[in-house]
Protein backbone atom coordinates (compact mmCIF):
# COMPACT_ATOMS: atom_id res chain seq x y z
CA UNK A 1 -35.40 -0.71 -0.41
CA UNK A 2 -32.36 -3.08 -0.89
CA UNK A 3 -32.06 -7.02 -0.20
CA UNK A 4 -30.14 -8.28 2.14
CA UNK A 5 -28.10 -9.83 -0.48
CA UNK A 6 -27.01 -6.07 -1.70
CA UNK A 7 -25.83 -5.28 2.12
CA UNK A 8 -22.84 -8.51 1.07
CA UNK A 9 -19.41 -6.78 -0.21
CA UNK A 10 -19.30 -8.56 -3.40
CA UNK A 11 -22.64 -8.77 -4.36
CA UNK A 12 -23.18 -4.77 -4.04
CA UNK A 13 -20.27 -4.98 -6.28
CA UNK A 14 -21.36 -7.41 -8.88
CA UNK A 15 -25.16 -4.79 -8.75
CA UNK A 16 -23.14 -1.94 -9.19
CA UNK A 17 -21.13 -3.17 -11.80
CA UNK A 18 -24.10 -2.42 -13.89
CA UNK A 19 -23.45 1.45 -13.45
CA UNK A 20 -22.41 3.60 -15.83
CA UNK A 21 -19.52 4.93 -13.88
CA UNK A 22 -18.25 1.43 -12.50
CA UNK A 23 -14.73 2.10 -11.91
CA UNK A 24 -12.39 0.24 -14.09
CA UNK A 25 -8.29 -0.31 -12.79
CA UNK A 26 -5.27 -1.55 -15.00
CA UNK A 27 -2.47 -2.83 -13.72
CA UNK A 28 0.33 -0.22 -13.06
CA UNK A 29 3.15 -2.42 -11.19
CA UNK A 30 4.17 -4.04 -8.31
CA UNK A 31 6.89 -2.94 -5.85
CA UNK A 32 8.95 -5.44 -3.80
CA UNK A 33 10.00 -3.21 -0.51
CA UNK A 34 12.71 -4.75 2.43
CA UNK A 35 12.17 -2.91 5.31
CA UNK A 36 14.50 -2.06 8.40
CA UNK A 37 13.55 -3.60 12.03
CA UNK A 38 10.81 -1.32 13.33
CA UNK A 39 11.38 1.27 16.30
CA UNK A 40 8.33 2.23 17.97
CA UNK A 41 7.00 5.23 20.57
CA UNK A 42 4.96 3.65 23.48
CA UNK A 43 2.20 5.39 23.73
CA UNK A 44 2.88 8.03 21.49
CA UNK A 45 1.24 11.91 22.52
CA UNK A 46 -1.88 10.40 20.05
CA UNK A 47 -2.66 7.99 22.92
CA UNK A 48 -1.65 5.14 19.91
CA UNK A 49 1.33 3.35 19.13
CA UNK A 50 3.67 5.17 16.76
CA UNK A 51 6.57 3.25 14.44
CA UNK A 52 8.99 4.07 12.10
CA UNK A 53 10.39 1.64 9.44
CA UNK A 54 12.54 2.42 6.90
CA UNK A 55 12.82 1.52 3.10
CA UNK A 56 16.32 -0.34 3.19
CA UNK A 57 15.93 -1.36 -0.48
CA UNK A 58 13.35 -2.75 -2.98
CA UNK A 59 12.30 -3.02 -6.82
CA UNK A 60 9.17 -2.44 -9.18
CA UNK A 61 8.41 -3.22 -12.13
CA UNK A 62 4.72 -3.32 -14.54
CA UNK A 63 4.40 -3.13 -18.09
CA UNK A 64 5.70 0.97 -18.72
CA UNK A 65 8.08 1.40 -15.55
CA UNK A 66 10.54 -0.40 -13.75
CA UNK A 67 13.20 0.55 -11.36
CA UNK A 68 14.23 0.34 -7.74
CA UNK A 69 13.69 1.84 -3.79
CA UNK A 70 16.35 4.51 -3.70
CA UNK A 71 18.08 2.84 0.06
CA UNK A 72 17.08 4.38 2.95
CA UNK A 73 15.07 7.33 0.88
CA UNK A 74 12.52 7.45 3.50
CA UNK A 75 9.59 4.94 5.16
CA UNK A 76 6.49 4.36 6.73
CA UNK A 77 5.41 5.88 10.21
CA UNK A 78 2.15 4.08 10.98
CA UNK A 79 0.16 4.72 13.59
CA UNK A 80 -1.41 1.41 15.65
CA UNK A 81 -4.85 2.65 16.67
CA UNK A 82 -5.85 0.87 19.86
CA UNK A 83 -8.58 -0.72 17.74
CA UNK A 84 -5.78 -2.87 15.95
CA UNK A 85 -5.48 -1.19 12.65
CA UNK A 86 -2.81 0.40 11.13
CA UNK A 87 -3.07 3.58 9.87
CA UNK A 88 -0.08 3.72 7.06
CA UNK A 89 1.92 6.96 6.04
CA UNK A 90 5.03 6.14 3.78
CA UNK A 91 7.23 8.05 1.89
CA UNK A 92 10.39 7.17 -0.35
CA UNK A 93 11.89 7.78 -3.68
CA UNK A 94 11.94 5.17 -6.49
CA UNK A 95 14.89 5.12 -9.54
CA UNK A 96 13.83 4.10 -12.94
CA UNK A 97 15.63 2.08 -14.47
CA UNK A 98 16.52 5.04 -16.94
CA UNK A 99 17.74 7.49 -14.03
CA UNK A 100 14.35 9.15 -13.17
CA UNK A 101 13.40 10.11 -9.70
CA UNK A 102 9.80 9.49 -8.33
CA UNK A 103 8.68 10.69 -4.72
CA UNK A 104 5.92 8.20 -3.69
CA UNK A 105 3.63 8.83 -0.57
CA UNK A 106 1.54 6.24 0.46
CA UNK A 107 -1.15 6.35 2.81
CA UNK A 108 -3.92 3.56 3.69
CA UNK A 109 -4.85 0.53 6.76
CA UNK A 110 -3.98 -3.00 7.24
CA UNK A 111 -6.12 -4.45 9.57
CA UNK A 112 -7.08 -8.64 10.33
CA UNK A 113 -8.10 -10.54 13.19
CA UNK A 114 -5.91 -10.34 16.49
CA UNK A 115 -4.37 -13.80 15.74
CA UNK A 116 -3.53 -13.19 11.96
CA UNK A 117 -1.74 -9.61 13.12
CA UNK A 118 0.28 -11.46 15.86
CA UNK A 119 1.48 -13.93 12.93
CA UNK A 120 2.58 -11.54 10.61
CA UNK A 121 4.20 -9.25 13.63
CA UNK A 122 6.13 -12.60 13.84
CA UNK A 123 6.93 -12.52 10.07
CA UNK A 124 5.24 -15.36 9.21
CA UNK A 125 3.62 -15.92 6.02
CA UNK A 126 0.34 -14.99 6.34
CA UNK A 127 -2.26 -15.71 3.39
CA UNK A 128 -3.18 -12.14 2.17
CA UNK A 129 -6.64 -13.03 2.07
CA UNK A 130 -6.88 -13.50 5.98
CA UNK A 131 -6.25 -9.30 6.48
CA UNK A 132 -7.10 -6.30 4.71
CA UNK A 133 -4.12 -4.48 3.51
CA UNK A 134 -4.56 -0.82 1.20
CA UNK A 135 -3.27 1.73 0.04
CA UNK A 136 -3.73 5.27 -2.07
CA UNK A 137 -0.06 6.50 -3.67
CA UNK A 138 0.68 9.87 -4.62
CA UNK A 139 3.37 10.54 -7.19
CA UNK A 140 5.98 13.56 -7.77
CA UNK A 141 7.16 12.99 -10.74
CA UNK A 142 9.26 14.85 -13.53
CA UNK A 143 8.13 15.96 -16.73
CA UNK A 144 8.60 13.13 -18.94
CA UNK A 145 7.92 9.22 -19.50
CA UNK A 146 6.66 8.65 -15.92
CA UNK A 147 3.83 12.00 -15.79
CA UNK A 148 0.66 9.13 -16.09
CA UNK A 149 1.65 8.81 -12.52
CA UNK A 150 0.83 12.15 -11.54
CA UNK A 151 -1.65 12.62 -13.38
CA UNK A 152 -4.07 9.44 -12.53
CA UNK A 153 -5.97 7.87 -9.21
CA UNK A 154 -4.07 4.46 -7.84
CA UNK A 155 -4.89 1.93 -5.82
CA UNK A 156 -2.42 -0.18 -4.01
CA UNK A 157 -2.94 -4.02 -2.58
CA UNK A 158 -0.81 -4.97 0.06
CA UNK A 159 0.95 -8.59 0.52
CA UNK A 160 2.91 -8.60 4.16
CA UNK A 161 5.84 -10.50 3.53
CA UNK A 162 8.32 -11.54 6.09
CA UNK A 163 10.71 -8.30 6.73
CA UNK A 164 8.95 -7.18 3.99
CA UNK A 165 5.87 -5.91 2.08
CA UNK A 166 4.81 -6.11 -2.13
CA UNK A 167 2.66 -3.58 -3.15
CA UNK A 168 0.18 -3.88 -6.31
CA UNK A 169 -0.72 -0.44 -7.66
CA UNK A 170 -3.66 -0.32 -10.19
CA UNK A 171 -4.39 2.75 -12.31
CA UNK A 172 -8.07 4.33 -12.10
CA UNK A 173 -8.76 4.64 -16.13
């Protein structure tokens, strides 16, 4: 039988850290994405809101890559359940800075409390501990430098900024 104290987000973590197979993460890099004024389908034929926002530019960079959001290379088309959350599927190309081409998809939530959402659909600054934002990348990649990405688990953080959003992906060792 568990404690109550075990049924608490952290504190499962901080038991489970004891495991054997605790998951460890290493920073992988950051991406900086602007993204285009979002166009939306009200209701959409998935009884949900439906948007499209495009990738108008961006940059990442970590300790073994750097580079930038090939313009207008693709973009997100979440889905707003009618429960509030959004239900993230993005897709672009990123440029190394030595010329290679990476296909990224992207799929994950944001969710938060009605009143935090209706501040960051204002693009307002919005602490990024106030709302839940997630993702899990996929990479395409070419043979080469950049095949770790293709050939390990991520994680991506979220920060909302105004007009647009930072990413923080962290490799699954």
């Amino acid at each position: 039988m568990t404690s109550p104290a075990s049924d608490i987000p952290g504190r499962r973590a901080e038991l489970a850290s004891g495991h054997p197979f605790f998951p460890k993460f290493e920073f992988a890099f950051t991406i900086r994405i602007q993204l285009s004024k979002p166009r939306f389908i009200r209701p959409s034929s998935m009884g949900a809101e439906r948007a499209t926002i495009y990738a108008e530019s961006g940059d990442f960079a970590g300790p073994n890559i750097r580079g930038t959001v090939v313009p207008m290379s693709g973009g997100d088309f979440p889905l707003v359940r009618p429960d509030g959350v959004i239900d993230f599927d993005a897709r672009y190309l990123l440029e190394t800075h030595d010329g290679a081409l990476i296909y990224l998809q992207n799929r994950g939530y944001r969710w938060a409390p009605p009143e935090v959402t209706e501040r960051m659909r204002g693009n307002e600054v919005v602490d990024p501990s106030q709302y839940y934002m997630r993702v899990s990348p996929k990479f395409d990649v070419p043979a080469g430098p950049y095949e770790w990405l293709g050939k390990h688990i991520f994680v991506g953080v979220g920060e909302k900024l105004p007009g647009a959003n930072a990413i923080h992906y962290f490799m699954l060792l």
